[in-house]
PDB file of N, CA and C in Angstrom:
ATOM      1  N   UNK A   1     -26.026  41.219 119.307  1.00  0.00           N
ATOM      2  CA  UNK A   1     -25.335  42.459 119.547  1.00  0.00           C
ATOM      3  C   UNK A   1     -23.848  42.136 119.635  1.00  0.00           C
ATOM      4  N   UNK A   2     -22.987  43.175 118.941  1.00  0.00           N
ATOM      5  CA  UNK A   2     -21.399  42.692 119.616  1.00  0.00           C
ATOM      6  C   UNK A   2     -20.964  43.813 119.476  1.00  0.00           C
ATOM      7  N   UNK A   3     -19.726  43.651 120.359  1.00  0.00           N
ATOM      8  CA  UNK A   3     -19.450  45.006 120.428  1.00  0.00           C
ATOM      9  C   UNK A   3     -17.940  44.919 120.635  1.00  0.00           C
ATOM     10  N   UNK A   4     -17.070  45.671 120.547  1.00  0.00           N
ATOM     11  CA  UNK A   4     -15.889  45.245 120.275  1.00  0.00           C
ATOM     12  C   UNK A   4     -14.796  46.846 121.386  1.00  0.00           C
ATOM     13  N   UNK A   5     -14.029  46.392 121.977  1.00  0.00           N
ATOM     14  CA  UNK A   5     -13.637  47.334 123.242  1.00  0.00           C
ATOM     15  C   UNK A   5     -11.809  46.992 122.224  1.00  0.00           C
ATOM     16  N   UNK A   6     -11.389  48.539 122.509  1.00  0.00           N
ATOM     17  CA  UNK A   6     -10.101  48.838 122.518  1.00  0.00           C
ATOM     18  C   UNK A   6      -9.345  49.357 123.391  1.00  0.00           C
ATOM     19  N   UNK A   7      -8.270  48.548 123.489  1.00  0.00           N
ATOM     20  CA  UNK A   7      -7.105  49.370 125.156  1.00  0.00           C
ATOM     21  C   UNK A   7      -5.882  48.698 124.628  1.00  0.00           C
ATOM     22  N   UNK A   8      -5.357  50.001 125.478  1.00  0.00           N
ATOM     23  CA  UNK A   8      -4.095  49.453 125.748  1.00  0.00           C
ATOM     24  C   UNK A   8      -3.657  48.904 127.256  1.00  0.00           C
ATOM     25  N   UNK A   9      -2.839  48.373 127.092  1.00  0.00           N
ATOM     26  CA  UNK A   9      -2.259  47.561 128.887  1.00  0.00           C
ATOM     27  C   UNK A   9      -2.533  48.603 129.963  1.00  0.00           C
ATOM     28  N   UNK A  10      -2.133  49.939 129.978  1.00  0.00           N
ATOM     29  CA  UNK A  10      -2.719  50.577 131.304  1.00  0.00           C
ATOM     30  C   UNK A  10      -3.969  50.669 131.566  1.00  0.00           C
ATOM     31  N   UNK A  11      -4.913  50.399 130.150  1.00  0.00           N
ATOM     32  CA  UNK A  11      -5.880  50.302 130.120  1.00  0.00           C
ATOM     33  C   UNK A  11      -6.790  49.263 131.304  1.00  0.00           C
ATOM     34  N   UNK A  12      -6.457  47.771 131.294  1.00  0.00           N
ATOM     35  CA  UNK A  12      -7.009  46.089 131.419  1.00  0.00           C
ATOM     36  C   UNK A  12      -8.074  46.967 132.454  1.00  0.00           C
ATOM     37  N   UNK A  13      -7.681  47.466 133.475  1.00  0.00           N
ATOM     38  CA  UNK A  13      -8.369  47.214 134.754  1.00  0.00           C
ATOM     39  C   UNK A  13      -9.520  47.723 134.336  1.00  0.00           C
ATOM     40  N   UNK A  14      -9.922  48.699 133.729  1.00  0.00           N
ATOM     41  CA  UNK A  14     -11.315  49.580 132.953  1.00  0.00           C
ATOM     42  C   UNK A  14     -11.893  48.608 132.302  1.00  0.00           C
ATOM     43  N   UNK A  15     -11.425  47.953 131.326  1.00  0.00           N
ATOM     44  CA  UNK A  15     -11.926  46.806 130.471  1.00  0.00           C
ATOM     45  C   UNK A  15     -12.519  45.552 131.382  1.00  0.00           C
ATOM     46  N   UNK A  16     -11.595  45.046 132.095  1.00  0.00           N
ATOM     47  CA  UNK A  16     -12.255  44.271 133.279  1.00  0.00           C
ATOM     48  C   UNK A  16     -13.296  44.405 134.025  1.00  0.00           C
ATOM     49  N   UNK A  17     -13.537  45.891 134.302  1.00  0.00           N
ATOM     50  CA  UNK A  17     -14.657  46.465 134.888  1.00  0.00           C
ATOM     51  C   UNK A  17     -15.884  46.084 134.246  1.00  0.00           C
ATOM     52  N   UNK A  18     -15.692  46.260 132.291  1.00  0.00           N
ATOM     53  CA  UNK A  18     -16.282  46.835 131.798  1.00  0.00           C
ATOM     54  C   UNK A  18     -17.078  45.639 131.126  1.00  0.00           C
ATOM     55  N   UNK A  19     -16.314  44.374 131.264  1.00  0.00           N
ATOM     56  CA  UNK A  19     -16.606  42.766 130.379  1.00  0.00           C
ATOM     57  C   UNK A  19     -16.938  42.471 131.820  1.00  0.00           C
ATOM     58  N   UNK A  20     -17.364  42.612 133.278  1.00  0.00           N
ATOM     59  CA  UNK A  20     -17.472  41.812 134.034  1.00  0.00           C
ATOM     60  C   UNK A  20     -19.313  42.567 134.214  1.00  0.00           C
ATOM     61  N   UNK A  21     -18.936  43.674 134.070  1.00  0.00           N
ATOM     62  CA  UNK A  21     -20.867  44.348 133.491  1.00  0.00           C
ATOM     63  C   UNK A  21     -21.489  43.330 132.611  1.00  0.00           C
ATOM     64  N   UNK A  22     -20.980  43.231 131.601  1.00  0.00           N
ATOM     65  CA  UNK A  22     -21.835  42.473 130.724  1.00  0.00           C
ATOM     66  C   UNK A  22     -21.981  41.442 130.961  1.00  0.00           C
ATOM     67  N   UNK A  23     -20.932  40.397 131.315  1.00  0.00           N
ATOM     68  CA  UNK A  23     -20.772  39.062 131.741  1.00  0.00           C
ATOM     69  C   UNK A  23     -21.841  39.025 132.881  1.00  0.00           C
ATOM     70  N   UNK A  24     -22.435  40.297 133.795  1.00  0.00           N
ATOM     71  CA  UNK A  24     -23.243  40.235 135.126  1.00  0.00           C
ATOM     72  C   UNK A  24     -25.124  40.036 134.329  1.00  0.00           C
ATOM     73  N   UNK A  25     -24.727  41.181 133.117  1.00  0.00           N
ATOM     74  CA  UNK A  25     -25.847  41.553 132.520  1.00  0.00           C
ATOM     75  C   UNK A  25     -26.584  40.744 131.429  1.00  0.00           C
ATOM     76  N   UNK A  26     -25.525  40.016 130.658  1.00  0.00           N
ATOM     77  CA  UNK A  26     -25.803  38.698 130.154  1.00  0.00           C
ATOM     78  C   UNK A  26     -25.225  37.686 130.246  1.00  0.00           C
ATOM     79  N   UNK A  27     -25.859  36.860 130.594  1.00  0.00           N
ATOM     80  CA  UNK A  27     -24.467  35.499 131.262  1.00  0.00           C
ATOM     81  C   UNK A  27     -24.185  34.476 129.982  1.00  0.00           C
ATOM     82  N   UNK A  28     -24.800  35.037 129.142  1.00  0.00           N
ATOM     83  CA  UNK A  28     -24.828  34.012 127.968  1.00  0.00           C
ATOM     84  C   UNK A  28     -23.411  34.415 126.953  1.00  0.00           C
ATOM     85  N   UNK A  29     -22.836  35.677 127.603  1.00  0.00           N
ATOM     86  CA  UNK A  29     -22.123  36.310 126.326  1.00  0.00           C
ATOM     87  C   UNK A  29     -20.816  35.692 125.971  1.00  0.00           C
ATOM     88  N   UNK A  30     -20.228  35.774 124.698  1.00  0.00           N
ATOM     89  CA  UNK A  30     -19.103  35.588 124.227  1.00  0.00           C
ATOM     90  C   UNK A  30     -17.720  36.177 124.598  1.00  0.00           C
ATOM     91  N   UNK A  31     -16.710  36.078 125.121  1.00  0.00           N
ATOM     92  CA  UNK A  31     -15.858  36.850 125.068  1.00  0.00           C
ATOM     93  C   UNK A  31     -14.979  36.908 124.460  1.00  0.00           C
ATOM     94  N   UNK A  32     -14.104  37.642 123.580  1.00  0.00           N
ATOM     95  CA  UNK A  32     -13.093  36.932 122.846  1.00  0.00           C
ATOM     96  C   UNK A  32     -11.800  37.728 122.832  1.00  0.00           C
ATOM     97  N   UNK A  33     -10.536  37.748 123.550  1.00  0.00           N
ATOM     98  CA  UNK A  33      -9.175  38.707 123.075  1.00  0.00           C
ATOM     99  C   UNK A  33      -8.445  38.211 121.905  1.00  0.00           C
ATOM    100  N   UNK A  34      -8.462  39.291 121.504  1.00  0.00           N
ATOM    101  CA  UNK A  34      -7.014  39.591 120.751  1.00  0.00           C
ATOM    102  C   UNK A  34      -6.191  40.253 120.755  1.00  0.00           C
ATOM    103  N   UNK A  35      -4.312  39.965 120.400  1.00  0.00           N
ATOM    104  CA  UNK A  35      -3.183  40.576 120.767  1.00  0.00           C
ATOM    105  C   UNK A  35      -2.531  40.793 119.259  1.00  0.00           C
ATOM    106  N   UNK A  36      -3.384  41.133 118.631  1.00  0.00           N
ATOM    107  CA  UNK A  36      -2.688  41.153 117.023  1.00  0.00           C
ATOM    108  C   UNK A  36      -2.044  42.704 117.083  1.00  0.00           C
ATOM    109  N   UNK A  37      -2.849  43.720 117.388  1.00  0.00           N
ATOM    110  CA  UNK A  37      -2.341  44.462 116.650  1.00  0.00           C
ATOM    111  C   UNK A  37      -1.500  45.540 117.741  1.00  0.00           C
ATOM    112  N   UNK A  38       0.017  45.343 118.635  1.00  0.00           N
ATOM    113  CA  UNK A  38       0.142  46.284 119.466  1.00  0.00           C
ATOM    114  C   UNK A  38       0.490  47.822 119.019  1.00  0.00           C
ATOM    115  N   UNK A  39       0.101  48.667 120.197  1.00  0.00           N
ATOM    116  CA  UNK A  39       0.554  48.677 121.603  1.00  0.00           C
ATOM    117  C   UNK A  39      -1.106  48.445 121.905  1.00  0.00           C
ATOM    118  N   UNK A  40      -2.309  48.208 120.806  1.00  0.00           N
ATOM    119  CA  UNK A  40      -3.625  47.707 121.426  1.00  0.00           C
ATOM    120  C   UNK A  40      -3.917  46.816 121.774  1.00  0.00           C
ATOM    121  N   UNK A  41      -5.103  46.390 122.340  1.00  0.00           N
ATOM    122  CA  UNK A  41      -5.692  45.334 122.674  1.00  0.00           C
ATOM    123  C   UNK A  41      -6.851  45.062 122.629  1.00  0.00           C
ATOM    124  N   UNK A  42      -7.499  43.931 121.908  1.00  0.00           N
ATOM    125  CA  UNK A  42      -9.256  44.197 121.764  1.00  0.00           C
ATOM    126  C   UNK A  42      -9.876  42.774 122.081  1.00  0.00           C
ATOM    127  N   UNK A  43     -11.074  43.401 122.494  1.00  0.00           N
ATOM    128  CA  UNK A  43     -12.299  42.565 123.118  1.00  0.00           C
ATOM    129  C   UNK A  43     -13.584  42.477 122.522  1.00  0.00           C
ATOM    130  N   UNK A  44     -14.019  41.421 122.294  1.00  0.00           N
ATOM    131  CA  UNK A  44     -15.432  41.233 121.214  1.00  0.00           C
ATOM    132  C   UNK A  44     -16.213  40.686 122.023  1.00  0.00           C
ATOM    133  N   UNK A  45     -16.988  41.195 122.355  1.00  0.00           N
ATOM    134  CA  UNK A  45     -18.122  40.616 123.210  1.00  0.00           C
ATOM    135  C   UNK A  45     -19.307  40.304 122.126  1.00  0.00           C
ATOM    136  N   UNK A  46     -19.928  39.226 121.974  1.00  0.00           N
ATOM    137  CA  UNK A  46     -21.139  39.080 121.304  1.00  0.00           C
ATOM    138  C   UNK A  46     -22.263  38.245 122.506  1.00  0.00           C
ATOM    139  N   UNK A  47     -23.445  39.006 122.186  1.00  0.00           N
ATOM    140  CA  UNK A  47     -25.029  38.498 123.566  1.00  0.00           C
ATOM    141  C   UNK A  47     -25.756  38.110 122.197  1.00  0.00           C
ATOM    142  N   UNK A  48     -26.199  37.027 122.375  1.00  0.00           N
ATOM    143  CA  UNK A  48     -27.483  36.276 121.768  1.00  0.00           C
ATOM    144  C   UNK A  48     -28.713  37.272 121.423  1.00  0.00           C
ATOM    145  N   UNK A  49     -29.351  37.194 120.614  1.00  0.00           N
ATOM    146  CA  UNK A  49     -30.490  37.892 120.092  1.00  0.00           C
ATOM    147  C   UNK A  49     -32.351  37.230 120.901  1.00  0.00           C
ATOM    148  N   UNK A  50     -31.934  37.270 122.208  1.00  0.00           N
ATOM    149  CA  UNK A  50     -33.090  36.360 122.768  1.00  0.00           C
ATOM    150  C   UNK A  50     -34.228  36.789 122.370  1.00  0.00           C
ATOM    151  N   UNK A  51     -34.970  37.216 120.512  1.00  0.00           N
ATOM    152  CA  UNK A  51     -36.146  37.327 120.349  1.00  0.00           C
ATOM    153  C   UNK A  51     -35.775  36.678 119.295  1.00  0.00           C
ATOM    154  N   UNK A  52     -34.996  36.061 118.769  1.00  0.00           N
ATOM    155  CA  UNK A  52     -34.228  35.270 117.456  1.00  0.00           C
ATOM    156  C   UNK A  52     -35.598  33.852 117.785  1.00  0.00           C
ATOM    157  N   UNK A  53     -36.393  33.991 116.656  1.00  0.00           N
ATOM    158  CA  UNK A  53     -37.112  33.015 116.348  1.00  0.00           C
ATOM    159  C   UNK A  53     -36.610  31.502 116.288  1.00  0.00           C
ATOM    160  N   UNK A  54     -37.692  30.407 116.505  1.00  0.00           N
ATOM    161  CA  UNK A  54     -37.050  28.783 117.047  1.00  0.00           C
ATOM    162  C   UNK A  54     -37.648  28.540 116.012  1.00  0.00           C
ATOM    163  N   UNK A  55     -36.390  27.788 114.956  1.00  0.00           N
ATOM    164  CA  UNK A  55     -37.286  27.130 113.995  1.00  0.00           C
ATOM    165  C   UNK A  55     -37.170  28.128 112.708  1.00  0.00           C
ATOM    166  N   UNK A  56     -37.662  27.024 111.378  1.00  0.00           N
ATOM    167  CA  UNK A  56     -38.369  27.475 110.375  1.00  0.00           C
ATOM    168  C   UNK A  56     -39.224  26.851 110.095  1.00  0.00           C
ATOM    169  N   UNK A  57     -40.353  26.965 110.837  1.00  0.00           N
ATOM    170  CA  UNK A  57     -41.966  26.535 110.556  1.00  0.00           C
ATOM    171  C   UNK A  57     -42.378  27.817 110.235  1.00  0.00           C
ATOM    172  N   UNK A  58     -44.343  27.053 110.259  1.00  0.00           N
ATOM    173  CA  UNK A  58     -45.225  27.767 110.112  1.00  0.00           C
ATOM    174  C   UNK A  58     -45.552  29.109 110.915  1.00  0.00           C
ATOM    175  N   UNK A  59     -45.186  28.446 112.254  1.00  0.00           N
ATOM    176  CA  UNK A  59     -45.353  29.440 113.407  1.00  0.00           C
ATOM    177  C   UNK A  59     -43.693  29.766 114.262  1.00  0.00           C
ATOM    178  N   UNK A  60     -43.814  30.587 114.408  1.00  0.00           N
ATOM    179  CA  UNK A  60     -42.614  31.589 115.393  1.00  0.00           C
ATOM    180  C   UNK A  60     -42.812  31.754 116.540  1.00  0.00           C
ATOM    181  N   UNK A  61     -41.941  31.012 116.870  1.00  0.00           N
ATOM    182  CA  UNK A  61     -41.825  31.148 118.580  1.00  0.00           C
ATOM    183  C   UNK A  61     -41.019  32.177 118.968  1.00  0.00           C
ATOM    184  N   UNK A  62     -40.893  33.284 119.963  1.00  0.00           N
ATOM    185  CA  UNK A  62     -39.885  34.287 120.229  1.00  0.00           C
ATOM    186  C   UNK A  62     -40.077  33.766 121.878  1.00  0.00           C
ATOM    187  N   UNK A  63     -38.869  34.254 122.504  1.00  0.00           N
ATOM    188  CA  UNK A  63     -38.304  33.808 123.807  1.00  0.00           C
ATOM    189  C   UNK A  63     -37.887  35.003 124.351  1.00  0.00           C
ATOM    190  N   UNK A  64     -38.237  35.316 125.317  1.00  0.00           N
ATOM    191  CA  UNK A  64     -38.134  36.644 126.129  1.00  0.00           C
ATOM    192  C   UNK A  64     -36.858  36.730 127.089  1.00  0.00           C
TER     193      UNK A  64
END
């Protein structure tokens, strides 16, 4: 899953709110800023696919 958040600077404190949810909800997640394009600001969060099969065998393992 990823998902990608836009703000501007009066914005941060909402966004903080909002990446510290997910960060609570998946601890595995990615975070990533960027300052390319002002007066915005963006956030890419990507969470692992935890039914993403182990392997390319015969048999499929899925992980809950």
């Amino acid at each position: 899953m990823k998902i990608k958040i836009s703000y501007e600077a009066n914005e941060e404190f909402d966004m903080l709110d909002i990446v510290g949810y997910f960060k609570e909800r998946f601890p595995d997640v990615k975070c990533r800023k960027c300052d390319r394009y002002p007066p915005f600001h963006h956030v890419y969060l990507t969470v692992k696919n935890k039914l993403k099969p182990h392997g390319k065998g015969k048999k499929q393992k899925y992980t809950l």
